[in-house]
Protein backbone atom coordinates (compact mmCIF):
# COMPACT_ATOMS: atom_id res chain seq x y z
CA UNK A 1 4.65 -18.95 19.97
CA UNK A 2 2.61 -16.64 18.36
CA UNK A 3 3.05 -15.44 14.57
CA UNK A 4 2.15 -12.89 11.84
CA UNK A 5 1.91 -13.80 8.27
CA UNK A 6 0.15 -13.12 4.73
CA UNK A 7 -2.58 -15.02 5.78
CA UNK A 8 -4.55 -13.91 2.75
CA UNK A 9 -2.81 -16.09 0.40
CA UNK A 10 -4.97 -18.97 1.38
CA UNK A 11 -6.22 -20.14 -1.70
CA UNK A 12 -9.91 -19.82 -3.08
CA UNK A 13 -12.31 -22.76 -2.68
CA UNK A 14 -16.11 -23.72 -2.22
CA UNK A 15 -15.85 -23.52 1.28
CA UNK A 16 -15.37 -19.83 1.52
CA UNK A 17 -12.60 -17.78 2.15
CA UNK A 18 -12.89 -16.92 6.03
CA UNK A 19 -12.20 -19.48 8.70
CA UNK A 20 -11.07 -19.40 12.20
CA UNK A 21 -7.92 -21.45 11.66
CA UNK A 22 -5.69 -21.98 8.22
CA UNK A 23 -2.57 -23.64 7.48
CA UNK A 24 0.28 -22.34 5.87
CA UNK A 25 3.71 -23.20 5.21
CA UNK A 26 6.32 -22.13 8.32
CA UNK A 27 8.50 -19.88 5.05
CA UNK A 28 10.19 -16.22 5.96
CA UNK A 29 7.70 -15.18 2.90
CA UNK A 30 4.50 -16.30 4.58
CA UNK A 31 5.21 -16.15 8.99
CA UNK A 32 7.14 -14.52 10.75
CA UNK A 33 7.38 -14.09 14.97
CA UNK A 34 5.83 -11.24 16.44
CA UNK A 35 7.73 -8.77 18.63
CA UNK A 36 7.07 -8.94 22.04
CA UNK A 37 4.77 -6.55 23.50
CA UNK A 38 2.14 -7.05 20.51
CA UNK A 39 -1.17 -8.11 20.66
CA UNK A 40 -2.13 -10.96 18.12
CA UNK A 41 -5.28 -8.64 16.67
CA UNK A 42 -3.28 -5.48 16.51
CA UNK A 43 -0.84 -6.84 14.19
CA UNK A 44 -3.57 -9.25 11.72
CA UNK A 45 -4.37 -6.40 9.41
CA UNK A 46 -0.66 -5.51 8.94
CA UNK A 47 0.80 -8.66 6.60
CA UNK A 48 -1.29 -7.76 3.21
CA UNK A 49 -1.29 -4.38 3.45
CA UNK A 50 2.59 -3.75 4.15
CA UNK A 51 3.54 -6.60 2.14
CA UNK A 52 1.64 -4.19 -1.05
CA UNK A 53 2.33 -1.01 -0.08
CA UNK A 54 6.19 -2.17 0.29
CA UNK A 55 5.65 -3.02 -3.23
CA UNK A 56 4.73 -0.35 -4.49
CA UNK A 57 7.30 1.40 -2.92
CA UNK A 58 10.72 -0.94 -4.63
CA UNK A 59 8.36 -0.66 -7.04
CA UNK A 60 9.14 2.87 -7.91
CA UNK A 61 12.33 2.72 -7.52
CA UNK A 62 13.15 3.70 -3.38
CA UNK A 63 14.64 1.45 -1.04
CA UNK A 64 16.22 1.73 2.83
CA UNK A 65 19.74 2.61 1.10
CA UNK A 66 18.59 4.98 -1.23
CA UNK A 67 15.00 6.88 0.00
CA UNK A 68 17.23 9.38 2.58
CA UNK A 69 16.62 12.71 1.11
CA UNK A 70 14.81 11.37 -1.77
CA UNK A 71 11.32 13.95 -2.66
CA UNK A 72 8.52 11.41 -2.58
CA UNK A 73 4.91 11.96 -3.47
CA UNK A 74 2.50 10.29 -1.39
CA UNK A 75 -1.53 10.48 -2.98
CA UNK A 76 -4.17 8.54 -0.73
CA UNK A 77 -1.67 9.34 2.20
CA UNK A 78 -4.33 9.11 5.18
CA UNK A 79 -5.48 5.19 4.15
CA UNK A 80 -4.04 2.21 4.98
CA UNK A 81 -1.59 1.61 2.30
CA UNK A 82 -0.85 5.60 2.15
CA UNK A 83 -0.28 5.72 6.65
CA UNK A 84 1.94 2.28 6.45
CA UNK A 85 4.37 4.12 3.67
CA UNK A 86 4.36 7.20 5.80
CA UNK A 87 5.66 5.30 8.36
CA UNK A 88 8.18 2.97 6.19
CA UNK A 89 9.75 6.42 4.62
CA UNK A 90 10.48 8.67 6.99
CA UNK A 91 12.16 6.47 8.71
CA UNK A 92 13.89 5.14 5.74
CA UNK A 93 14.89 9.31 6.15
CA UNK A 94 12.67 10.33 2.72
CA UNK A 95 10.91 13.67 2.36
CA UNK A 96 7.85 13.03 1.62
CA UNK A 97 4.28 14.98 0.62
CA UNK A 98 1.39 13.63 1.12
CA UNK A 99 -2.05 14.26 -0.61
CA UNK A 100 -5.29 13.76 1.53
CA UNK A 101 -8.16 15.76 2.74
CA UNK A 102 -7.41 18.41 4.99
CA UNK A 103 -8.90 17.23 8.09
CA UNK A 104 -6.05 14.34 7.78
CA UNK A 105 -3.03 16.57 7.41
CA UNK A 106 -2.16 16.40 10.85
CA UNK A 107 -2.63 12.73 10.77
CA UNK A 108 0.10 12.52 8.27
CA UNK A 109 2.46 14.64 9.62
CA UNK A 110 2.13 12.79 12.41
CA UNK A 111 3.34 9.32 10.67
CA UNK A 112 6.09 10.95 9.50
CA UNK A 113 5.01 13.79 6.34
CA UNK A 114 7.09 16.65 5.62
CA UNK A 115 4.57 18.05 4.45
CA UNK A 116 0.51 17.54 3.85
CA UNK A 117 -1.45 19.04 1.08
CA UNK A 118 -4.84 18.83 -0.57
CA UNK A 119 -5.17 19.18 -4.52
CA UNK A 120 -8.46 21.66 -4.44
CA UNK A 121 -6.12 24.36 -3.00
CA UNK A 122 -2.89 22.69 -4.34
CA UNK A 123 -3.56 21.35 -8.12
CA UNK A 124 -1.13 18.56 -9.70
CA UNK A 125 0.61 21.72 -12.21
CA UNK A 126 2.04 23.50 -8.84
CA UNK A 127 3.46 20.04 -8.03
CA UNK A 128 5.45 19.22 -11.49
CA UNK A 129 8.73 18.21 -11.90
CA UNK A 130 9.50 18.11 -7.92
CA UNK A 131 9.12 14.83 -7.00
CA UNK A 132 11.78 11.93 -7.09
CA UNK A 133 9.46 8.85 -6.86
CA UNK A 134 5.69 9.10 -6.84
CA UNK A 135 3.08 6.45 -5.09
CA UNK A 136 -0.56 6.71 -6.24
CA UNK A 137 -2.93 4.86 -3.63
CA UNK A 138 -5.76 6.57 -4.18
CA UNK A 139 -7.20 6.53 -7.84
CA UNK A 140 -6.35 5.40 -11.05
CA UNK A 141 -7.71 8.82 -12.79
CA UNK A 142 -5.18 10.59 -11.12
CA UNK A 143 -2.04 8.25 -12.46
CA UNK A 144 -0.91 10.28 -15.68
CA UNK A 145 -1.14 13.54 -13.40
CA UNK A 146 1.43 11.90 -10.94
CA UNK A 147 3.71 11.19 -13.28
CA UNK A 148 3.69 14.56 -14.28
CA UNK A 149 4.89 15.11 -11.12
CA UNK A 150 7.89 13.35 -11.27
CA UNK A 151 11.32 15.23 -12.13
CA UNK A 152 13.95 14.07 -15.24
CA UNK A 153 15.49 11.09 -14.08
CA UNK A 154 13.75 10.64 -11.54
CA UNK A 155 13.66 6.77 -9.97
CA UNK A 156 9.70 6.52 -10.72
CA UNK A 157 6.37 5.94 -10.15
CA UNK A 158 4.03 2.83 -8.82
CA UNK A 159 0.26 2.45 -8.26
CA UNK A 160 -1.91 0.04 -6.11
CA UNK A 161 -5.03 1.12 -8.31
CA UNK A 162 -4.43 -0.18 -11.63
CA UNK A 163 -7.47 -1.11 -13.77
CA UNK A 164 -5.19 -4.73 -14.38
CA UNK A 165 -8.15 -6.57 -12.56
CA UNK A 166 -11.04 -5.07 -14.50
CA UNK A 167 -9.78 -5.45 -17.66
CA UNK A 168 -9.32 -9.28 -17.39
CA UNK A 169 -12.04 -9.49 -16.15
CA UNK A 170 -13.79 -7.42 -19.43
CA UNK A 171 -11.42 -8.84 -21.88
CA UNK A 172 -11.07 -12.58 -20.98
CA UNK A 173 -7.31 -13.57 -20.68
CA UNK A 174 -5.90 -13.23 -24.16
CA UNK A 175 -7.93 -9.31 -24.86
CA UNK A 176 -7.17 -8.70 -20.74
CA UNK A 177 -3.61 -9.22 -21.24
CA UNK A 178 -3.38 -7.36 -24.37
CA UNK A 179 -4.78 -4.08 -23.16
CA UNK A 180 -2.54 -4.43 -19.95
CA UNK A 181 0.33 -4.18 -21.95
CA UNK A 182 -0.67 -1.45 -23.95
CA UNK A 183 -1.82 0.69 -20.98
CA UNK A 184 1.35 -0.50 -19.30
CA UNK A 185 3.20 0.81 -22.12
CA UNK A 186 1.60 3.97 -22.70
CA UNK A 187 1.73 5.24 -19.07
CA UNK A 188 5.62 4.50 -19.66
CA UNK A 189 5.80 6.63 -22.58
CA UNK A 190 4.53 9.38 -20.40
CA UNK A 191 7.25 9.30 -17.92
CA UNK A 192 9.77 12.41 -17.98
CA UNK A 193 12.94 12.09 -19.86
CA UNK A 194 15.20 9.33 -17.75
CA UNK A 195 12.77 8.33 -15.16
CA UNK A 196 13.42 4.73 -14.51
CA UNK A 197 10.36 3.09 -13.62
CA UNK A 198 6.72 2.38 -14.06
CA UNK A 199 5.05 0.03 -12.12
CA UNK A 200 1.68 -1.59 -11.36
CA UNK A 201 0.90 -3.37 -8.02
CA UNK A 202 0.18 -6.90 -7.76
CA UNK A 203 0.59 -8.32 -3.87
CA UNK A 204 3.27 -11.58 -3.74
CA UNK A 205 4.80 -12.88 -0.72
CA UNK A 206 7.83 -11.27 -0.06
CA UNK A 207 10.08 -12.29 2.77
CA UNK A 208 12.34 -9.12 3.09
CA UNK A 209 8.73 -6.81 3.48
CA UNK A 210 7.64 -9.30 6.62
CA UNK A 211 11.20 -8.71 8.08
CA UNK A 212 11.00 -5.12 7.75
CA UNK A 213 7.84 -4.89 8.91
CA UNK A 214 8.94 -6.89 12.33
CA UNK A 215 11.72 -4.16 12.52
CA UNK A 216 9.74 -1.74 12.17
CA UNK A 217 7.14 -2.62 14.75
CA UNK A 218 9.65 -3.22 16.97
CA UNK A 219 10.07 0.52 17.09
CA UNK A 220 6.98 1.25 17.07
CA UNK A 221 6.92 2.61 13.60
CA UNK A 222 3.96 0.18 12.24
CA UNK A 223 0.82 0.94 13.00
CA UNK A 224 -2.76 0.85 11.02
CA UNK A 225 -5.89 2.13 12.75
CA UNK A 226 -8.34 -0.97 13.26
CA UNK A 227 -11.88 0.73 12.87
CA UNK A 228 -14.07 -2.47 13.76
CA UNK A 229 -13.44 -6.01 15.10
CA UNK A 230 -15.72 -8.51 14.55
CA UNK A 231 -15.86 -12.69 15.74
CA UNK A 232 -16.37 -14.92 12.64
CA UNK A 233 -19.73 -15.31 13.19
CA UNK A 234 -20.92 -11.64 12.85
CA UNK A 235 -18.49 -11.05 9.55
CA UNK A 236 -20.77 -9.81 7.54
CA UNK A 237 -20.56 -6.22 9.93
CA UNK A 238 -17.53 -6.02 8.85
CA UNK A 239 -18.62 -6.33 5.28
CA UNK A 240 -20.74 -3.25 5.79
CA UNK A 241 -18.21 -1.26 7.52
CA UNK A 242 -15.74 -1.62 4.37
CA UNK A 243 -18.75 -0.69 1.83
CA UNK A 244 -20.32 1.98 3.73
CA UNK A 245 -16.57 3.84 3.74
CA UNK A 246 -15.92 3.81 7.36
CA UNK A 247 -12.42 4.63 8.56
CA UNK A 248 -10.21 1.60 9.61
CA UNK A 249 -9.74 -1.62 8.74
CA UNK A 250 -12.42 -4.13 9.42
CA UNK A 251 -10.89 -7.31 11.39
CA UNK A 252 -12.86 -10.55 11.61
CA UNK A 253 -11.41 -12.53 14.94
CA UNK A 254 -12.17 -16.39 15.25
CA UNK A 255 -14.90 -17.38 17.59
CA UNK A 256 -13.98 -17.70 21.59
């Protein structure tokens, strides 16, 4: 019986972080079955990455009873994060924008855009106030330009790219939390009048994201380009692939 699960949550330890086998515990948060007519190795880079971008996305506010019709601004739409909430949206019935580089417009109209657009010929002030939920998976300078972007009222905003990480690890725990709060709190002050919700990122099991992404593959509406695949042994390829920029995500297979 084969699986997929957030196989990532295998905790740190001296003896490394990839291995060919790992156990975890058989939970709806951590496994689930996949649908038939799936490879194994098309469906391992899936888990982490839909599990955060579906994050992201209840964590601005949409969900599959409320995103039909909803405005929804997509930044970093042609990566991995940005494709899977293409995907998760439009078929959720949301109208969505995306922001990437014009050579991936058709890319995301593809997944499921209403519309593509790219911010040297279409700047963040052409884009204010129209947007019921914003999703920022591309850079962190761009966050108080998104919200921006959002309309009164509007359900919110959510980013992947938060400078949470760095800052602990500048501060220290105590100084780390600190200035998290405050940036937190800031970027909340900048919302529009009656927007609901501000949110930052941070990937957690979550059972009803590895259901929904099982529904949605099994209509074919989950898919995340796989640009090299690598046995365990040669792993360190895959390294370079993810520093060097290369499209796709990198997947390390265990040894035959």
């Amino acid at each position: 019986m084969s699986v997929i699960g957030c196989l990532a949550l295998k905790k740190p330890s001296r003896t490394g972080t990839h291995a060919s086998h790992v156990h975890v515990k058989a939970t709806p948060e951590l496994v689930a079955l996949v649908p038939s007519g799936h490879e194994l190795t098309s469906v391992a880079a899936l888990p982490y990455s839909f599990t955060t971008m579906w994050l992201a996305v209840r964590g601005a506010g949409l969900t599959k009873h409320n995103a039909s019709g909803k405005k929804v601004l997509v930044h970093g739409a042609a990566g991995g994060l940005g494709s899977l909430a293409l995907q998760m949206l439009s078929d959720w019935g949301a109208d969505i924008t995306a922001i990437a580089f014009p050579k991936d417009h058709q890319a995301c109209l593809d997944l499921g855009a209403t519309s593509a657009i790219d911010l040297s010929s279409t700047p963040f002030s052409a884009l204010a106030g129209a947007f019921d939920a914003t999703l920022n998976f591309a850079t962190w300078d761009h966050d108080q330009q998104l919200l921006g972007c959002l309309t009164s009222n509007a359900l919110g905003h959510a980013t992947t790219v938060h400078p949470m990480l760095r800052t602990f690890d500048e501060s220290g725990l105590i100084g780390g939390a600190a200035k998290t709060y405050l940036g937190k709190r800031n970027s909340r002050r900048a919302l529009p009048p009656g927007a609901q919700r501000y949110s930052w990122t941070i990937f957690q099991p979550k059972a009803d994201a590895l259901a929904e992404l099982v529904r949605l593959l099994e209509q074919g509406r989950a898919r995340l380009d796989i640009g090299l695949e690598v046995p365990l042994p040669e792993g360190a390829k895959a390294f370079a692939h993810i520093k060097g920029g290369q499209p796709g995500r990198a997947l390390i297979t265990p040894q035959n």
